[in-house]
PDB file of N, CA and C in Angstrom:
ATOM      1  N   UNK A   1     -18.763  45.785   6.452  1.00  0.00           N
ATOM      2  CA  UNK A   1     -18.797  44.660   5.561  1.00  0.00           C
ATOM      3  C   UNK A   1     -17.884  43.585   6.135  1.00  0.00           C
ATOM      4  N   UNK A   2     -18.179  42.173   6.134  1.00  0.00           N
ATOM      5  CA  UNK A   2     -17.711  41.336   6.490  1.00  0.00           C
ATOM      6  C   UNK A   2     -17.127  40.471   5.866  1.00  0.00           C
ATOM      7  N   UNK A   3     -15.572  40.245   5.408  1.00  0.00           N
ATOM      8  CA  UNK A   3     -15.177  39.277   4.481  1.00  0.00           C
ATOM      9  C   UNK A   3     -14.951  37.750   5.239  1.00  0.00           C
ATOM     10  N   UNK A   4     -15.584  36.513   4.441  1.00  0.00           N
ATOM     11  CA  UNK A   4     -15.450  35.282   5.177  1.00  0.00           C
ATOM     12  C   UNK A   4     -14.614  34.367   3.808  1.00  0.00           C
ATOM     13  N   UNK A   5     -14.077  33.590   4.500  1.00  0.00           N
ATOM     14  CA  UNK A   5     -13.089  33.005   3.499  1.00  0.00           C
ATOM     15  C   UNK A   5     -13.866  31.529   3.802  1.00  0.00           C
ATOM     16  N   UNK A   6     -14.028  31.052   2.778  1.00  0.00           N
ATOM     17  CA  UNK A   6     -14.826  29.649   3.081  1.00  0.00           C
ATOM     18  C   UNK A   6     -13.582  28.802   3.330  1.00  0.00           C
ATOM     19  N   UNK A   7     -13.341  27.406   3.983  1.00  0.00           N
ATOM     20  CA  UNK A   7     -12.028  26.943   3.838  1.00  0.00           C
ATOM     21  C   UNK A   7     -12.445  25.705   2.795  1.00  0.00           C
ATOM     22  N   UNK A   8     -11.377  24.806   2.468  1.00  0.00           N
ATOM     23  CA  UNK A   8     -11.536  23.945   1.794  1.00  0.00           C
ATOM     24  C   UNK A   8     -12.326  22.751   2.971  1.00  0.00           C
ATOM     25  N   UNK A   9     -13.013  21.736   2.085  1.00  0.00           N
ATOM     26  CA  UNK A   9     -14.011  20.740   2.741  1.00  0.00           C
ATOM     27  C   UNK A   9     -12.791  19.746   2.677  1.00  0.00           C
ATOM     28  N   UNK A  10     -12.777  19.352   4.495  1.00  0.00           N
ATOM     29  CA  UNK A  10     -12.242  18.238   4.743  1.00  0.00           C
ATOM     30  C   UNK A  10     -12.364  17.256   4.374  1.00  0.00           C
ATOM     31  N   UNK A  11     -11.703  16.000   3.599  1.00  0.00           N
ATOM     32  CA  UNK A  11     -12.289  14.792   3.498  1.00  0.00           C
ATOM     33  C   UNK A  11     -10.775  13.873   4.023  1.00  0.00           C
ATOM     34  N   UNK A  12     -11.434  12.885   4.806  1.00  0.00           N
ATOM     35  CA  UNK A  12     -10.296  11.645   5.099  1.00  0.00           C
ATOM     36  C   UNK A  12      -9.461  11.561   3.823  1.00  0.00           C
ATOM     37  N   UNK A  13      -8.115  11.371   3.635  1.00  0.00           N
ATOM     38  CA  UNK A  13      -7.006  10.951   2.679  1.00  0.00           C
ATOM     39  C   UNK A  13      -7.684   8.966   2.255  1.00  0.00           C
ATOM     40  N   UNK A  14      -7.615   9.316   0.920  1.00  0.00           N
ATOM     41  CA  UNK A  14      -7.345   7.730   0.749  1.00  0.00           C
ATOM     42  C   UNK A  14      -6.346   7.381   0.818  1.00  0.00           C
ATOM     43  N   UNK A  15      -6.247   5.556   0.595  1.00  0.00           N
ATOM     44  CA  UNK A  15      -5.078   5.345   0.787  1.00  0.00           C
ATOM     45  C   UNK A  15      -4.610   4.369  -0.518  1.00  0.00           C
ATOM     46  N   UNK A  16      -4.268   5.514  -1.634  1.00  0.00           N
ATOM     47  CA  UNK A  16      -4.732   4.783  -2.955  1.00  0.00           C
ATOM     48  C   UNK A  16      -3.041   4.046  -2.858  1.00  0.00           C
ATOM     49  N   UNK A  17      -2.121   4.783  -2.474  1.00  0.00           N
ATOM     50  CA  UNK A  17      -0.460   3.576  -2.590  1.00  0.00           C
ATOM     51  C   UNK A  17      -1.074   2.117  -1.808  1.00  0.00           C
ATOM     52  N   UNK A  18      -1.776   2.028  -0.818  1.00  0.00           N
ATOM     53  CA  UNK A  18      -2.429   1.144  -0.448  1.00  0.00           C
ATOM     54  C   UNK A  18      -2.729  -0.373  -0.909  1.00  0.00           C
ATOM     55  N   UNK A  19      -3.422   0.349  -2.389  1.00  0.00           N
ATOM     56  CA  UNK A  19      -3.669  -0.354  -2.906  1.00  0.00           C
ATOM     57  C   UNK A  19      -3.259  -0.818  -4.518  1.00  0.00           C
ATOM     58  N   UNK A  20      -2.313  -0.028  -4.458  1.00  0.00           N
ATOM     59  CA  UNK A  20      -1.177  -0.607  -5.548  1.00  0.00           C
ATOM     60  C   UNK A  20      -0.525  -1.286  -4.897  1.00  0.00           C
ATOM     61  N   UNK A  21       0.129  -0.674  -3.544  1.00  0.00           N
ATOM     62  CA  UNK A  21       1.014  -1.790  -3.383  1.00  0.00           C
ATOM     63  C   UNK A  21       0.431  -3.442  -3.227  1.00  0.00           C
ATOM     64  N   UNK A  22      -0.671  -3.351  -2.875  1.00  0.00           N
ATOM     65  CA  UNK A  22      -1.430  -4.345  -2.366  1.00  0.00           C
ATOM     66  C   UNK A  22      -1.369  -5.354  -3.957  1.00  0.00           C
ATOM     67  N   UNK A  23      -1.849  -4.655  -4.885  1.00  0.00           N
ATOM     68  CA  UNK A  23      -1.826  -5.578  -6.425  1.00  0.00           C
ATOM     69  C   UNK A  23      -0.702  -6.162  -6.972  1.00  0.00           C
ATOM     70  N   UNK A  24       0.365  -4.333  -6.995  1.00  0.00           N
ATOM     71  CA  UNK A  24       2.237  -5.221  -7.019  1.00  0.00           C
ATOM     72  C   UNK A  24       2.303  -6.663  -6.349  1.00  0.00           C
ATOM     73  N   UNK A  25       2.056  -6.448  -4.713  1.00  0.00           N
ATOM     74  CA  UNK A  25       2.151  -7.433  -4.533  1.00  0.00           C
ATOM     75  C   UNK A  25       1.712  -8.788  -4.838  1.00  0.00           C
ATOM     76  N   UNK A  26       0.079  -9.083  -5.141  1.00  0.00           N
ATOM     77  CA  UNK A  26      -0.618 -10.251  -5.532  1.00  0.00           C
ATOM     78  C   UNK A  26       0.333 -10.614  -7.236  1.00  0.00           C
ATOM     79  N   UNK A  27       0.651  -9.251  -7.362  1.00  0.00           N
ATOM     80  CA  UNK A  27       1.291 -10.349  -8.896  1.00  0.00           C
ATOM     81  C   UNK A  27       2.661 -10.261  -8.525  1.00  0.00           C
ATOM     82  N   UNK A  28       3.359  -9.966  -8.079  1.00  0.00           N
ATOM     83  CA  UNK A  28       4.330 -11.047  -7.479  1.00  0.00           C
ATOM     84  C   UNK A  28       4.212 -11.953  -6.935  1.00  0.00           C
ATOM     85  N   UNK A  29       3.421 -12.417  -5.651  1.00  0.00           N
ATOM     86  CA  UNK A  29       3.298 -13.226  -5.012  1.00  0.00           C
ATOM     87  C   UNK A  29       2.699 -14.761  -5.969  1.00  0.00           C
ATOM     88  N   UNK A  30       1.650 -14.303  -7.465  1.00  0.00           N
ATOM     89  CA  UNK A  30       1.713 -15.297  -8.199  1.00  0.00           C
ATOM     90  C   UNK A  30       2.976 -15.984  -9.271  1.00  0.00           C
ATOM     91  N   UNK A  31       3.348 -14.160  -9.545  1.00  0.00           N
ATOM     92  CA  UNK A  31       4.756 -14.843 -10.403  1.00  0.00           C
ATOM     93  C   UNK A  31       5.713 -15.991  -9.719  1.00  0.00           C
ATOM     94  N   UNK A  32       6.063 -15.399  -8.339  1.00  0.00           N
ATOM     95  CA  UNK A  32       6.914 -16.356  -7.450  1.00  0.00           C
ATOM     96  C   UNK A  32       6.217 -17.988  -7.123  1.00  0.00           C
ATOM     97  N   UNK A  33       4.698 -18.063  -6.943  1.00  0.00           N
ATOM     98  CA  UNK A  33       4.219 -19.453  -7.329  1.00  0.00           C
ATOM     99  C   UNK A  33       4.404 -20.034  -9.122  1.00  0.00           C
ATOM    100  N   UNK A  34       4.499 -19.434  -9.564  1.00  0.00           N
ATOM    101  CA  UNK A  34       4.662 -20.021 -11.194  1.00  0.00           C
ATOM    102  C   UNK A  34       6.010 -20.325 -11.271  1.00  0.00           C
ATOM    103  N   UNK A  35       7.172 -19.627 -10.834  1.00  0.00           N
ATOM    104  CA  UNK A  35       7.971 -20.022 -10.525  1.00  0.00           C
ATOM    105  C   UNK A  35       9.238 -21.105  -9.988  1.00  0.00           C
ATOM    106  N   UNK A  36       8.261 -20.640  -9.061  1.00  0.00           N
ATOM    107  CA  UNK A  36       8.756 -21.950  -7.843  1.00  0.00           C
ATOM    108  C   UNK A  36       7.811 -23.621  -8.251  1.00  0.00           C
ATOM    109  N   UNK A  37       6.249 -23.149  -8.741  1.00  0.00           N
ATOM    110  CA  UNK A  37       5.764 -24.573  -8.975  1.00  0.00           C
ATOM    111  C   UNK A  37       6.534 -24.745 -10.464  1.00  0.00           C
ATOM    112  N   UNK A  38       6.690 -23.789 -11.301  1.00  0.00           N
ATOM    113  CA  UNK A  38       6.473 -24.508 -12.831  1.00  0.00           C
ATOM    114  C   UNK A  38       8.346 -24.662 -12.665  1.00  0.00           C
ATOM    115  N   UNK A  39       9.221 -24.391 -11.539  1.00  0.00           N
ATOM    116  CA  UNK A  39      10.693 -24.377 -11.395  1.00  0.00           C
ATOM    117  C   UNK A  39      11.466 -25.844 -12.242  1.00  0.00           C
ATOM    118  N   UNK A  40      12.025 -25.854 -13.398  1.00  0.00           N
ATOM    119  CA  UNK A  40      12.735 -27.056 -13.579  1.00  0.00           C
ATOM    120  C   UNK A  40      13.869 -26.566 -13.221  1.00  0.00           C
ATOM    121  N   UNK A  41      14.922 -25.349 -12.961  1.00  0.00           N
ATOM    122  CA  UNK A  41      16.036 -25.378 -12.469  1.00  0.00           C
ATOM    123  C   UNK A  41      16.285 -25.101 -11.212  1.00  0.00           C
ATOM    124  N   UNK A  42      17.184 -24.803 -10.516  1.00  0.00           N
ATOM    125  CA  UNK A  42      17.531 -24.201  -9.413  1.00  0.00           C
ATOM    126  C   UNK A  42      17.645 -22.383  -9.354  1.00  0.00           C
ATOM    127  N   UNK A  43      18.307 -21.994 -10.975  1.00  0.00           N
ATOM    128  CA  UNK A  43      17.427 -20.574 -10.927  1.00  0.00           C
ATOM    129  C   UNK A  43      15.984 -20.118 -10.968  1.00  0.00           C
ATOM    130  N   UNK A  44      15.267 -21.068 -11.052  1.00  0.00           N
ATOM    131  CA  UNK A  44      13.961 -20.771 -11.748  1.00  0.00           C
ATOM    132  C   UNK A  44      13.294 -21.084 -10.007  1.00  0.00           C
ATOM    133  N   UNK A  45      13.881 -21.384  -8.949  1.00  0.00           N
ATOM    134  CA  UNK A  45      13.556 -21.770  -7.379  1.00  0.00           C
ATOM    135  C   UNK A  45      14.141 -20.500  -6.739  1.00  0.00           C
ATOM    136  N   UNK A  46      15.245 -20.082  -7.244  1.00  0.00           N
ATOM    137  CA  UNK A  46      15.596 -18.667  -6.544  1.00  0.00           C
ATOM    138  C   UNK A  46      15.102 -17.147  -6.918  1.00  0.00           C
ATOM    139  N   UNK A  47      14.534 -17.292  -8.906  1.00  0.00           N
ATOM    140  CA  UNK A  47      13.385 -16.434  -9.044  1.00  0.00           C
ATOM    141  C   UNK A  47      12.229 -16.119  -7.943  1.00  0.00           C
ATOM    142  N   UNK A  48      11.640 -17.686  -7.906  1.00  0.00           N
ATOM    143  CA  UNK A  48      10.742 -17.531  -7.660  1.00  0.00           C
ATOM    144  C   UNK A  48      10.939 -16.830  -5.426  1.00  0.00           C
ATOM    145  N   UNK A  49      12.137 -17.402  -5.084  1.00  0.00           N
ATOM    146  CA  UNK A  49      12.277 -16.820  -3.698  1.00  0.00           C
ATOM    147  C   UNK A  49      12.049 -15.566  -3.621  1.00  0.00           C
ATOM    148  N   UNK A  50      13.886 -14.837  -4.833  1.00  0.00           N
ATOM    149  CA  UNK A  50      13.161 -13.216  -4.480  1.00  0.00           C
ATOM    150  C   UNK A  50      11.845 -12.863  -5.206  1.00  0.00           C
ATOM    151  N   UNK A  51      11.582 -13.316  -5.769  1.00  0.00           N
ATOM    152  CA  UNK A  51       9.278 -12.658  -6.064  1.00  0.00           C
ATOM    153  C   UNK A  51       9.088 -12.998  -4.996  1.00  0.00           C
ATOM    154  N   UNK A  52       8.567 -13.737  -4.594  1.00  0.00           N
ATOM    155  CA  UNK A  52       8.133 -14.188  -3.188  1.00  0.00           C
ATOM    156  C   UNK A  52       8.596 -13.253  -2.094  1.00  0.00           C
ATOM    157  N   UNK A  53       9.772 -13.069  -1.765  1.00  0.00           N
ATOM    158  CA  UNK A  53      10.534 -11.430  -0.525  1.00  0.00           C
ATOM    159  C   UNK A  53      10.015 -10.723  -1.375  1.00  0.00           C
ATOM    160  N   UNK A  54       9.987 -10.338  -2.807  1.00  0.00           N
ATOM    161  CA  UNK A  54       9.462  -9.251  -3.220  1.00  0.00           C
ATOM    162  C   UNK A  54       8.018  -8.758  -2.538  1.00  0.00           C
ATOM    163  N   UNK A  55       7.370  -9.963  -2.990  1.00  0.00           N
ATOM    164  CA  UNK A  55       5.890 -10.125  -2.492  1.00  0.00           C
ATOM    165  C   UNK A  55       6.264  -9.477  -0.949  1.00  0.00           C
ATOM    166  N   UNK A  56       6.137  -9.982  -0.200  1.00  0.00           N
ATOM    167  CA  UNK A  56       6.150  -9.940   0.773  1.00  0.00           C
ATOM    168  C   UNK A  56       6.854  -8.282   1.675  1.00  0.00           C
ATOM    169  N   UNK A  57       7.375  -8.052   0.692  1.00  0.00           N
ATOM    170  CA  UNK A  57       8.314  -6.416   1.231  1.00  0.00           C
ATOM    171  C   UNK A  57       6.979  -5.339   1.011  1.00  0.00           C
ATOM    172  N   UNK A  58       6.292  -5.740  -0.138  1.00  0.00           N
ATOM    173  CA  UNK A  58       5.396  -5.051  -0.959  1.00  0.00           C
ATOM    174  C   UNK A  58       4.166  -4.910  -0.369  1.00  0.00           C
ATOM    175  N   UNK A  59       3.785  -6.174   0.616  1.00  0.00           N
ATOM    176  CA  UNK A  59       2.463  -6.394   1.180  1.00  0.00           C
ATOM    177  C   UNK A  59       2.800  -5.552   2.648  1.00  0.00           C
ATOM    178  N   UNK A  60       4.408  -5.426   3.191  1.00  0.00           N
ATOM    179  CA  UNK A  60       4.391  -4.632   4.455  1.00  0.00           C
ATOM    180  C   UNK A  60       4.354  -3.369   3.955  1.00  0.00           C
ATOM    181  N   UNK A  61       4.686  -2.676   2.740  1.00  0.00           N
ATOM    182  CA  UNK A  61       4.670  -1.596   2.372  1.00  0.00           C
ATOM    183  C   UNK A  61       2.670  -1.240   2.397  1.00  0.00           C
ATOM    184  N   UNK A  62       2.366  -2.084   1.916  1.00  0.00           N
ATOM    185  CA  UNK A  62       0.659  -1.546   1.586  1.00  0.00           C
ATOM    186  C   UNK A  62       0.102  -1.500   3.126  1.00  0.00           C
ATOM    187  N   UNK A  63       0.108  -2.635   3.730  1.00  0.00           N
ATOM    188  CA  UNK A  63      -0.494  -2.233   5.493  1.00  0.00           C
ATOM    189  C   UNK A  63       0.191  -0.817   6.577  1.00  0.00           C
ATOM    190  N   UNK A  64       1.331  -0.669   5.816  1.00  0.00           N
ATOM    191  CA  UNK A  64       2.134   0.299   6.496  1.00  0.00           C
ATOM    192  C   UNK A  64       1.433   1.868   5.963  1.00  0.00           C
ATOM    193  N   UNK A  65       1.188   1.718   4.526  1.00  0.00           N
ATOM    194  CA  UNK A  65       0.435   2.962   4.196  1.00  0.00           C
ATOM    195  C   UNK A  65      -0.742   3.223   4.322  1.00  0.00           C
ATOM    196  N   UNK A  66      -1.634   1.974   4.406  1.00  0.00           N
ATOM    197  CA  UNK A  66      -2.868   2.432   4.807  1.00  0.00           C
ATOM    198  C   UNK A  66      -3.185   2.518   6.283  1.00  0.00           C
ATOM    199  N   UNK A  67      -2.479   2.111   7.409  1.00  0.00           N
ATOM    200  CA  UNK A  67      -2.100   2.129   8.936  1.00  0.00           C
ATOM    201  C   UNK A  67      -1.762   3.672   8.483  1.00  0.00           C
ATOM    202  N   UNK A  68      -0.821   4.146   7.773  1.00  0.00           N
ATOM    203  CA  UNK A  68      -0.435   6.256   8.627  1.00  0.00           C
ATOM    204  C   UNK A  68      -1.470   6.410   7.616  1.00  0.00           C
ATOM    205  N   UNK A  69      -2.068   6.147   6.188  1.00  0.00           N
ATOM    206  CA  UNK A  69      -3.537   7.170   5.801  1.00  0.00           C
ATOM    207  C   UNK A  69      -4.114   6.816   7.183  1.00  0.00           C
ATOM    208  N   UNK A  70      -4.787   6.268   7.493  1.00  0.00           N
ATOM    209  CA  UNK A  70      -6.019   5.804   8.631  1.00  0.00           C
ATOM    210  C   UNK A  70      -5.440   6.731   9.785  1.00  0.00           C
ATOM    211  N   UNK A  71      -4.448   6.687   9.991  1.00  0.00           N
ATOM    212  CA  UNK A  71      -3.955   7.660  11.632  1.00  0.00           C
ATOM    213  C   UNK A  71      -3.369   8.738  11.047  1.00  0.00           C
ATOM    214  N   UNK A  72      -3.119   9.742   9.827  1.00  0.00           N
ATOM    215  CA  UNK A  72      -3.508  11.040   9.458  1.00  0.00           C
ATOM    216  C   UNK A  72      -5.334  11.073   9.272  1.00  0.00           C
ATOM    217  N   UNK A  73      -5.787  10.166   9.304  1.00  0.00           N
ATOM    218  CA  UNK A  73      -7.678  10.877   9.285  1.00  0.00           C
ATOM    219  C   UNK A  73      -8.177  11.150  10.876  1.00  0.00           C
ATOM    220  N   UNK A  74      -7.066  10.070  11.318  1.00  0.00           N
ATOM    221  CA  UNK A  74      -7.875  10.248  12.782  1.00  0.00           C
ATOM    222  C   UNK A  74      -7.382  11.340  13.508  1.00  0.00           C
ATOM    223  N   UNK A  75      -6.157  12.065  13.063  1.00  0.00           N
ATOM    224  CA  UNK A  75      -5.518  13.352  13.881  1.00  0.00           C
ATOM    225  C   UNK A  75      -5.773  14.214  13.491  1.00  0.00           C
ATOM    226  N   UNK A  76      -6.363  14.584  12.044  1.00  0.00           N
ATOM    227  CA  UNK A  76      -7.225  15.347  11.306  1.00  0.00           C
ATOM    228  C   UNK A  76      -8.565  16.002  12.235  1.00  0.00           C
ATOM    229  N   UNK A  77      -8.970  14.682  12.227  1.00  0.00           N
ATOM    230  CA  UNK A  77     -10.496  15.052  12.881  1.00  0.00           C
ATOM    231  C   UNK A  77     -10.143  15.042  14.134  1.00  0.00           C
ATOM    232  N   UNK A  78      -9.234  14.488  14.854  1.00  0.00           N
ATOM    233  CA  UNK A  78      -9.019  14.921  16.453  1.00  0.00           C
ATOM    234  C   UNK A  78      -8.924  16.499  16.554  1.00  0.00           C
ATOM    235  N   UNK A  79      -8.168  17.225  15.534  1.00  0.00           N
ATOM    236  CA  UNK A  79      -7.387  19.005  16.030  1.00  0.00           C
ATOM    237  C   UNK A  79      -8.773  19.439  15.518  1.00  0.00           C
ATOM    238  N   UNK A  80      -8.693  20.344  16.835  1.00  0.00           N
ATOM    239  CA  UNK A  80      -9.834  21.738  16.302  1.00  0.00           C
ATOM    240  C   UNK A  80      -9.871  22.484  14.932  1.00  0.00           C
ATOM    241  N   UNK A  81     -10.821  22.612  14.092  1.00  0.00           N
ATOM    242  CA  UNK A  81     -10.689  23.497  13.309  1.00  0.00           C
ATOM    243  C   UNK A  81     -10.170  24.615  13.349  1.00  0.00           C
ATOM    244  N   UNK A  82      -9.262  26.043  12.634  1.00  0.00           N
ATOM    245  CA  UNK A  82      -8.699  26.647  12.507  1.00  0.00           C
ATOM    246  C   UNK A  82      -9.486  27.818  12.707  1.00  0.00           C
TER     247      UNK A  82
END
């Protein structure tokens, strides 16, 4: 008798932080324009700066995670099956 263990079905990783970070970012990146345009003070210009670095920390975070999902699928499918 022959026991076979089926393995689990491979599928590529999404890259769902991807795309949160990607939204975090678009609504920061608008808060920091409402900000900075609707700004009558000088705090209401430095809000809107850090949203804006916010934005911007947030948008390298999302290309950075979907760059290693995308190169864990491709080293995945590079190694021989087990």
């Amino acid at each position: 008798m022959d026991i076979t263990i089926s393995g689990a079905t491979r599928r590529s990783p999404r890259p769902i932080a991807a795309w949160i970070l990607g939204i975090l970012s678009l609504a920061h990146g608008l808060a920091a324009f409402v900000f900075v345009a609707g700004g009558r003070t000088p705090a209401n210009e430095l809000e809107g700066f850090v949203m804006g670095t916010s934005a911007s920390v947030l948008m390298v975070g999302a290309v950075l995670s979907y760059g290693l999902a995308r190169l864990r699928a491709e080293l995945r499918s590079a190694m021989p099956p087990r």
